[in-house]
Each structure stands twice: as structure tokens, then as C-alpha cells.
Protein backbone atom coordinates (compact mmCIF):
# COMPACT_ATOMS: atom_id res chain seq x y z
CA UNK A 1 108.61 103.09 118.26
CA UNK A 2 105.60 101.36 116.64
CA UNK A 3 107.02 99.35 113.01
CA UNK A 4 105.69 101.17 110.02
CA UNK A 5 103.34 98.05 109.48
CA UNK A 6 101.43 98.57 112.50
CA UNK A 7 101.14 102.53 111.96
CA UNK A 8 97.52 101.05 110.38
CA UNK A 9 96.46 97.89 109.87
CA UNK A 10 92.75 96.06 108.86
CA UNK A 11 90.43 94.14 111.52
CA UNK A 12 88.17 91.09 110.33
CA UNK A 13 85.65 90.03 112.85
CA UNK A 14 86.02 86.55 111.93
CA UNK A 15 88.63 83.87 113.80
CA UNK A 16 91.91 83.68 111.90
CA UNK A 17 91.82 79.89 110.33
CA UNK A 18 88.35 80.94 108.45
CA UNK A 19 90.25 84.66 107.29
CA UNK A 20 93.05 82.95 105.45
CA UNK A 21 90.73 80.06 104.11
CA UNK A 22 88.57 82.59 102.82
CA UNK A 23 91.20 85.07 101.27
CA UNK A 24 93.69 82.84 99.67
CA UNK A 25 92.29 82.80 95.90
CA UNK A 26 90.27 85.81 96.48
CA UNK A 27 90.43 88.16 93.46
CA UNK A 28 90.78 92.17 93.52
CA UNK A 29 88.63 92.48 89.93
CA UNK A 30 90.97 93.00 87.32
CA UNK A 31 94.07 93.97 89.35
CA UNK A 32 95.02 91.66 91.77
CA UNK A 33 94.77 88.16 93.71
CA UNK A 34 96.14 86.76 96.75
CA UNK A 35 97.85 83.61 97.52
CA UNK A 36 99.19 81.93 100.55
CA UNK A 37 102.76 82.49 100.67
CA UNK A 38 104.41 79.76 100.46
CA UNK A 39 101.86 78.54 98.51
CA UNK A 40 100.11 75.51 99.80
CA UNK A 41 101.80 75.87 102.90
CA UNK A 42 99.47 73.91 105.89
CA UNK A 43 101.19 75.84 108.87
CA UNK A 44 101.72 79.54 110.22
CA UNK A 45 104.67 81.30 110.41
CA UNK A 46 106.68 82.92 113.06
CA UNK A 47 107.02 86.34 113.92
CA UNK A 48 110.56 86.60 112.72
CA UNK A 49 109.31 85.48 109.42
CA UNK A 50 106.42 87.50 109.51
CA UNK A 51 109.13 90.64 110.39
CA UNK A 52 111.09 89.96 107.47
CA UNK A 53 108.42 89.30 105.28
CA UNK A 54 107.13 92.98 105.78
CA UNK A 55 110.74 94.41 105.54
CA UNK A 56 110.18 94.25 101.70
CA UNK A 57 108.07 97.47 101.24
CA UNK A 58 106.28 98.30 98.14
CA UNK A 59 103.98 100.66 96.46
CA UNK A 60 101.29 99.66 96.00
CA UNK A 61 100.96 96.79 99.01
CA UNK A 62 102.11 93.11 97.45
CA UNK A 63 102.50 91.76 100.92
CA UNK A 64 99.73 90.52 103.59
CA UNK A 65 100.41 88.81 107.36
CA UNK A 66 97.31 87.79 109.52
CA UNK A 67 97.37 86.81 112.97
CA UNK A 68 94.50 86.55 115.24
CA UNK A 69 93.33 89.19 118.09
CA UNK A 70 91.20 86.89 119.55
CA UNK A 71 88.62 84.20 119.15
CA UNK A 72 86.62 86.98 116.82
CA UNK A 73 88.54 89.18 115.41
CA UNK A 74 91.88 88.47 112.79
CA UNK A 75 94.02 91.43 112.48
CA UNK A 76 95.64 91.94 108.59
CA UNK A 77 98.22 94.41 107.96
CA UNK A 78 100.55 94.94 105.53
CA UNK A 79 104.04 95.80 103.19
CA UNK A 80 103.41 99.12 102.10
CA UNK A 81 106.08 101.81 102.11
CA UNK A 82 104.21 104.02 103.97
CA UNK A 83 102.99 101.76 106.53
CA UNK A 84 100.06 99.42 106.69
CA UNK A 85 96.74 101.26 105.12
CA UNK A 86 93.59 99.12 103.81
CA UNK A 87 90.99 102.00 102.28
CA UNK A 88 91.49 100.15 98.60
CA UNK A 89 90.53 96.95 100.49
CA UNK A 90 88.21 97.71 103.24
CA UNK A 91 84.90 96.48 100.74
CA UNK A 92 86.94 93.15 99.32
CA UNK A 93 88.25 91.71 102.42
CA UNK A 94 84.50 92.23 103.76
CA UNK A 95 82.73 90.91 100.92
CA UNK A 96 84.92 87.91 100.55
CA UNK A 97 84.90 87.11 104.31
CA UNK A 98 81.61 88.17 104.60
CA UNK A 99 81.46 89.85 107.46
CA UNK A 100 82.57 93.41 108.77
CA UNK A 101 85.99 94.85 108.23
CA UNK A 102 87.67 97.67 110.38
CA UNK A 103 90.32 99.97 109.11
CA UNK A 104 92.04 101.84 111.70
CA UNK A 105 95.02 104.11 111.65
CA UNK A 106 96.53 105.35 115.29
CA UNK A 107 99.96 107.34 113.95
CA UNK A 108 101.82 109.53 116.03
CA UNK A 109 105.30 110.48 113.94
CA UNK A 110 106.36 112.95 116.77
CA UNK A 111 107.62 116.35 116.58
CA UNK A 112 109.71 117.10 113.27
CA UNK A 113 113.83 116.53 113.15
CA UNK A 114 116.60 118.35 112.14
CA UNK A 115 118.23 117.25 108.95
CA UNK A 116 121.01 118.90 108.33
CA UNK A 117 119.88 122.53 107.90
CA UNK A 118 116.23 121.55 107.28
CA UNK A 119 113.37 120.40 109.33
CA UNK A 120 111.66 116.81 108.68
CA UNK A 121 108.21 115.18 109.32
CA UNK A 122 108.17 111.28 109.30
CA UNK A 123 104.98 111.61 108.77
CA UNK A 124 101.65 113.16 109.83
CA UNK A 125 99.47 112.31 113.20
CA UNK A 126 96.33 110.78 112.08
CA UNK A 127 93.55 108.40 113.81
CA UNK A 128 90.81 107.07 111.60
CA UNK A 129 88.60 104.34 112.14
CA UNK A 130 86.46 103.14 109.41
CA UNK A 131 83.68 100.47 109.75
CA UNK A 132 82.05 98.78 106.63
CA UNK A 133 80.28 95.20 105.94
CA UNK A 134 79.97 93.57 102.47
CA UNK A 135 77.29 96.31 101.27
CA UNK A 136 79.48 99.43 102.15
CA UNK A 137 80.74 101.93 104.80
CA UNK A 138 78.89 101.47 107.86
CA UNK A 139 80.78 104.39 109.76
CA UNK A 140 83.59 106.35 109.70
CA UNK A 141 85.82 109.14 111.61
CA UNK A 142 88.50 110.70 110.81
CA UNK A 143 91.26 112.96 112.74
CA UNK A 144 94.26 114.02 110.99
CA UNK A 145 97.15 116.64 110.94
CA UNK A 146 96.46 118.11 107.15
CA UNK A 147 99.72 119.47 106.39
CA UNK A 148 99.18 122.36 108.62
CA UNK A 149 95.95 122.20 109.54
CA UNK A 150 93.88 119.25 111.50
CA UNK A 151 91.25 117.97 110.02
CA UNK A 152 87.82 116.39 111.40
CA UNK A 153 85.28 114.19 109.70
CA UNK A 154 82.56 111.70 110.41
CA UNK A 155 79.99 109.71 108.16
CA UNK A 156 77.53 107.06 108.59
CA UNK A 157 75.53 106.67 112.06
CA UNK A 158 77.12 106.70 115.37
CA UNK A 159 78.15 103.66 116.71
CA UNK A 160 76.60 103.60 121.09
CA UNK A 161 79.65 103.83 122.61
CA UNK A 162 80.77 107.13 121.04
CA UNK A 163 78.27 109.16 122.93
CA UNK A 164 80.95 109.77 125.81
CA UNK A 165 83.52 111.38 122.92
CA UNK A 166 83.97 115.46 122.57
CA UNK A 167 83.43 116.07 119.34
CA UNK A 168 82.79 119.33 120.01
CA UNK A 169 86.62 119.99 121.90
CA UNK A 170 87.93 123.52 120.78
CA UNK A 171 90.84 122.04 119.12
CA UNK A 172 89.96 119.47 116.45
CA UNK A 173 93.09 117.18 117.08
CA UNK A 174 91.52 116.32 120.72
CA UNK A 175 87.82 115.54 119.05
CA UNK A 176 88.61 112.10 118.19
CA UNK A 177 91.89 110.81 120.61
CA UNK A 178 93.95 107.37 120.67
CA UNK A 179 92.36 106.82 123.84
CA UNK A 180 88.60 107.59 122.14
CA UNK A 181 90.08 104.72 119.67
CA UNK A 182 90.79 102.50 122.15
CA UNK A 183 87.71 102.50 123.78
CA UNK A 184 85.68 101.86 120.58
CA UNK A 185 87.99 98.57 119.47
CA UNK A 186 87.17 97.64 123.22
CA UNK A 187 83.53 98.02 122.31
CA UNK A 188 84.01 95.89 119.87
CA UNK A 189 85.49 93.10 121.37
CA UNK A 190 89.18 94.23 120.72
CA UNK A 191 90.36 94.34 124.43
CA UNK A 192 94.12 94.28 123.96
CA UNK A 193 96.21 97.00 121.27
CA UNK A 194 96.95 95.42 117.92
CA UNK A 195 100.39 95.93 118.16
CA UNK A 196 100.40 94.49 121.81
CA UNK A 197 99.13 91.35 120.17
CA UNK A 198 101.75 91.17 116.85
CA UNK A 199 104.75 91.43 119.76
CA UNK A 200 103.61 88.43 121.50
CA UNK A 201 101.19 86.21 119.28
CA UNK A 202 103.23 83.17 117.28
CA UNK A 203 100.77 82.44 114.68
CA UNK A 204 101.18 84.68 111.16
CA UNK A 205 99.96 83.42 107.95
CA UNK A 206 101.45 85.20 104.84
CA UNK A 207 99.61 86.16 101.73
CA UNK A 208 100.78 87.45 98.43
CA UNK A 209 99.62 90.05 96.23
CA UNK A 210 100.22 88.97 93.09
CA UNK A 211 98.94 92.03 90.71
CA UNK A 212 97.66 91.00 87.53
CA UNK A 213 99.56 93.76 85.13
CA UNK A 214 103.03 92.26 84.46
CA UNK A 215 104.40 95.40 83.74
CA UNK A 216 103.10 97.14 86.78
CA UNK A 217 104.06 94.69 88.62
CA UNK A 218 107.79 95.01 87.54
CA UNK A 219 107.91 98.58 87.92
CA UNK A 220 106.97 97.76 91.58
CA UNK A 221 108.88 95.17 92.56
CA UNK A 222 111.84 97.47 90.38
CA UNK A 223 111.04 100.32 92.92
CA UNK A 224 111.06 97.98 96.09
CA UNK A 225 112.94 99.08 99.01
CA UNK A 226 113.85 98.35 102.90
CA UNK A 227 112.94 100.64 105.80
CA UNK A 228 116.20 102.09 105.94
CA UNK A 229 115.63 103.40 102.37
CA UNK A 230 111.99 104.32 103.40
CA UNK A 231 113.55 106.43 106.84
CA UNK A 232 116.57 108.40 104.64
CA UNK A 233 114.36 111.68 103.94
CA UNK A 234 115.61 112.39 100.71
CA UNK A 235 114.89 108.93 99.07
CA UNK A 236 110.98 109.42 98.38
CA UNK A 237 112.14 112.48 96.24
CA UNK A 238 114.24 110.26 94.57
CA UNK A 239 111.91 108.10 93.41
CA UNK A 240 109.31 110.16 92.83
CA UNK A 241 111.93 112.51 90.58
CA UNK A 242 112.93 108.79 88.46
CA UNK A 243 109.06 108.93 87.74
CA UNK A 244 109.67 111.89 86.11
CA UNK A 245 112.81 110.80 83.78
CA UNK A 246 110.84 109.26 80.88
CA UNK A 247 108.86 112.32 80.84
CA UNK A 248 111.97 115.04 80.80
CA UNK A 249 110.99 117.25 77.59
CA UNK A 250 107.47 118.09 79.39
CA UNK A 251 108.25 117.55 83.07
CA UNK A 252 112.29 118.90 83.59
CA UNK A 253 111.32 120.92 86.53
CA UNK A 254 109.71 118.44 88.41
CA UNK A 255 113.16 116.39 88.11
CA UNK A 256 114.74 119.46 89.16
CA UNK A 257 112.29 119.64 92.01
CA UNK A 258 112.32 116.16 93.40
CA UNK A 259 115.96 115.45 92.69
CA UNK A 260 117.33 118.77 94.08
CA UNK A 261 115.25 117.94 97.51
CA UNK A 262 116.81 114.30 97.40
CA UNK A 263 120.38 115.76 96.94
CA UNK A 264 119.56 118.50 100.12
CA UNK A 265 118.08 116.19 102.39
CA UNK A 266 120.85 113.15 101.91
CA UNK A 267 123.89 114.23 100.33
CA UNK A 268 124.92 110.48 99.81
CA UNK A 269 122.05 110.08 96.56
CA UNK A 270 124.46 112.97 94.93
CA UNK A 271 125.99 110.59 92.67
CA UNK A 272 122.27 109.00 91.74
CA UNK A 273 120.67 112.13 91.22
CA UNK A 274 123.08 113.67 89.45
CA UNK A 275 122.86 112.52 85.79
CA UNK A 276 119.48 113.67 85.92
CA UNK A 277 119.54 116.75 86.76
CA UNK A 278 122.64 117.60 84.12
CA UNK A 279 120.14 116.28 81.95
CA UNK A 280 117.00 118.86 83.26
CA UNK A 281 119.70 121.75 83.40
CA UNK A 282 120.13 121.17 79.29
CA UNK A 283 116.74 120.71 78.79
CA UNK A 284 115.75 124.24 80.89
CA UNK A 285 118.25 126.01 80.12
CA UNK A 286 121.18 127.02 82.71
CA UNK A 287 119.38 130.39 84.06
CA UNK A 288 115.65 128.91 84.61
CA UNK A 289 118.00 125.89 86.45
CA UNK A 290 119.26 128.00 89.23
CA UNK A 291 116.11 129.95 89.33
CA UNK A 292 114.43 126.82 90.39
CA UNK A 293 116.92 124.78 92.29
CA UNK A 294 117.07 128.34 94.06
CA UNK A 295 113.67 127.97 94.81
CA UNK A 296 113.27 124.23 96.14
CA UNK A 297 115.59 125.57 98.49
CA UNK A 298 114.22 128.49 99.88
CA UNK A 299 111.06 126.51 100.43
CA UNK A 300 112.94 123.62 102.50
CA UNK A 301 114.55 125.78 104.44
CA UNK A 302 110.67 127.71 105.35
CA UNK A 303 108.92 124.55 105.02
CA UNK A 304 110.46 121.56 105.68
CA UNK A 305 110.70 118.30 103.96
């Protein structure tokens, strides 16, 4: 199974040593700037650094590894909880490097699993590839499983090699394929799969996203977790329904929501989830309680988590 930081990940057609040179310092106006991590540091890292350095997974991203793909091309990806995803930085990273920046996305979560009584999607299939230079998006396509529906999308001009692609295919999930992907990275001088090249490269250089707000940037590091967390199914309702807690008096059933789904999905965030929703139940009142938590139910059990 591909890690969750290589579901996407950014490509910089520039070689590595001039990527990290460039970036280190480089601000995200108003928000944001990276630094090498350690800072100062004159050497790469290893992979097993580079591993555990990405096993801290936030949201937003606060964590950056680059490695090269060849003598042309540095691959970036990244420590967010989702898995690797660069739309927000696509422009930056291109006008700072100045040069063009890929994003690309190849995820395939599989079919969904049993949990318990309830079916569970890691995930959605998507493959996008997005081209841009320091001016803007150059070109852009986009396949994805839409909750139930796939989705297809292009923009910009067609890049030569994607005349041999069936964009017209019946079904719109075989209009734009991993293998169509494949062949346009080879296009552009990306012969071997990113993820080939993170599994048996030894050069990583770190960078840190240090974001500007101090308070936002507690609350993130606060709301940190490890993949384990981000795998149990009913922690991302957790979290999201802890968002909701400062806001009870106007938002109780979206606590209710979130926190009965946690408690469903993984029995073990009971005790966690709890307090809070003792707290909704006063605030709703005990019959509009089980009217809802009667609800959340009924639509797991048609819908899935």
C-alpha cells in the first residue's frame, strides 16, 4: 500500500540542490515560511528520517521532504493528514523556483471495509495532474470519484502527448487512467513512479512550515496526530465534533452528529466523546437527542462512513 504522503505529492522541474536553496526562506504572504529543518543543516537526510518526519500529520501541511527524481525534476511532498496535496502551493513553489511546478494526485483507496456493522471508504479514487509556471495554471485534468458520482474536468491547452488519451470513454473514471498519468510524467522527463524513487533514493532534505499565526499554529500542532489515529475511522469525527465544542449553544447537533459517528465507528473514543455529548443532550433537549443520534445512525448504516 502506497504511504499517505505519496497518495499526491508536487514536481519541480529543477535539480534538487537549487529546490531547497531556493525554498528555504521563501515566504507564503502573510501565512507562512519555510525553513530547513534542522535549520542550517549542510547535509540530507535519510529515508528513515524522512519516514518519521512525515509520521507527524497535520492540518494544514507544517511538514516538507524533497528528494530528487532525476537530474531535472525534484519531487516535494508532504505531512498532511490526508496525504500529500499541493493546490495552496502549486503558484509559490513555481514563482519562487521559477520554473514550472506539477501537482499530481494518483489515489486508489480500494473497495470500502466493513467496520463493525457499517461500511468505510479510506478515501476516494482520484487522478489529477495540474501544470502551472510562475504566471499561473498552464493545464489541468482532473478524474475523481465525487462521492458517488465520477467526475471529469480539463482546463488550459492540451499538452502533445495527450492526443492518444479517450476522453471521450463511456465511463468517465476510464477518461483520464493511472496509466494515461504515467505516460504524461514520462513525457515530461519523469521516467520512473515517484514513489518508486522515495523507496530507493537516500537523499531527503526537510523543510518546515512555520505558519505565521501563533494561535493557529497551536491549535494545529494541538490537533496533531499519527497515522494510526488518521486510519481509526471514527477519529476525523472526533475532531471535527471538538471543533464544534466552543460553539455548543448554536452548533449542539453538529456535536451530536460528529461525536455520535466517532462513538459508532470506534467504540474505544466512548470515554472521549462522551462528556460532550451529555453536554449537547442538555443543551437539545433529551427527545430532539435521540431523534438525531437516531438519525446519524440510520444514515451510516445506508451510507457509510
Amino acid at each position: 500500500m502506497v504511504p499517505r504522503y505519496l497518495h499526491g505529492y508536487g514536481l519541480i522541474e529543477a535539480p534538487l540542490t537549487d529546490c531547497v536553496a531556493r525554498l528555504d526562506g521563501a515566504r507564503r504572504a502573510g501565512q507562512s515560511v519555510l525553513y530547513r529543518h534542522p535549520p542550517g543543516q549542510p547535509t540530507s537526510s535519510s529515508r528513515e528520517t524522512a519516514v518519521r518526519y512525515l509520521s507527524h500529520l497535520t492540518y494544514p501541511a507544517t511538514r516538507w521532504v524533497l528528494f530528487g527524481v532525476n537530474d531535472e525534476w525534484t519531487a516535494a511532498v508532504n505531512n498532511l493528514r490526508d496525504g500529500s496535496y499541493f493546490a495552496d502551493s502549486a503558484r509559490m513553489i513555481a514563482s519562487v523556483c521559477q520554473t514550472r511546478m506539477c501537482r499530481v494526485v494518483d489515489y486508489d483507496p480500494g473497495r470500502p471495509r466493513q467496520v463493525g456493522d457499517y461500511q468505510i471508504r479510506d478515501g476516494y479514487p482520484a487522478r489529477i495532474f495540474e501544470l502551472c509556471n510562475s504566471e499561473g495554471p498552464l493545464r489541468a485534468i482532473c478524474c475523481v470519484l465525487d462521492g458517488d458520482r465520477w467526475t471529469f474536468e480539463t482546463s488550459g491547452d492540451p499538452l502533445p502527448v495527450e492526443v492518444s488519451f479517450d476522453y471521450t470513454a463511456r465511463l468517465k473514471r476510464d477518461r483520464f487512467t493511472s496509466e494515461n498519468l504515467s505516460t504524461l510524467l514520462a513525457w515530461l522527463g519523469i521516467d520512473r513512479p515517484v514513489p518508486a524513487v522515495f523507496a530507493t533514493t537516500e537523499t531527503f532534505f526537510l523543510l518546515d512550515e512555520r505558519l505565521q499565526n501563533t494561535q493557529w499554529s497551536a491549535h494545529v500542532q494541538a490537533h496533531a496526530c499519527t497515522s494510526e489515529q488518521a486510519d481509526d475511522p471514527g477519529y476525523r469525527y472526533l475532531q471535527r465534533g471538538l471543533g464544534w465544542i466552543p460553539h455548543m449553544r448554536t452548533h449542539a447537533r453538529s456535536v451530536v452528529s460528529d461525536m455520535t459517528r466517532a462513538v459508532l465507528l470506534s467504540p474505544h473514543l466512548h470515554d472521549q466523546a462522551q462528556p460532550h455529548l451529555a453536554a449537547a443532550r442538555r443543551q437539545l433537549g433529551e427527545r430532539e437527542f435521540q431523534h438525531l443520534a437516531s438519525e446519524v445512525e440510520a444514515h451510516l448504516r445506508q451510507h457509510g462512513g
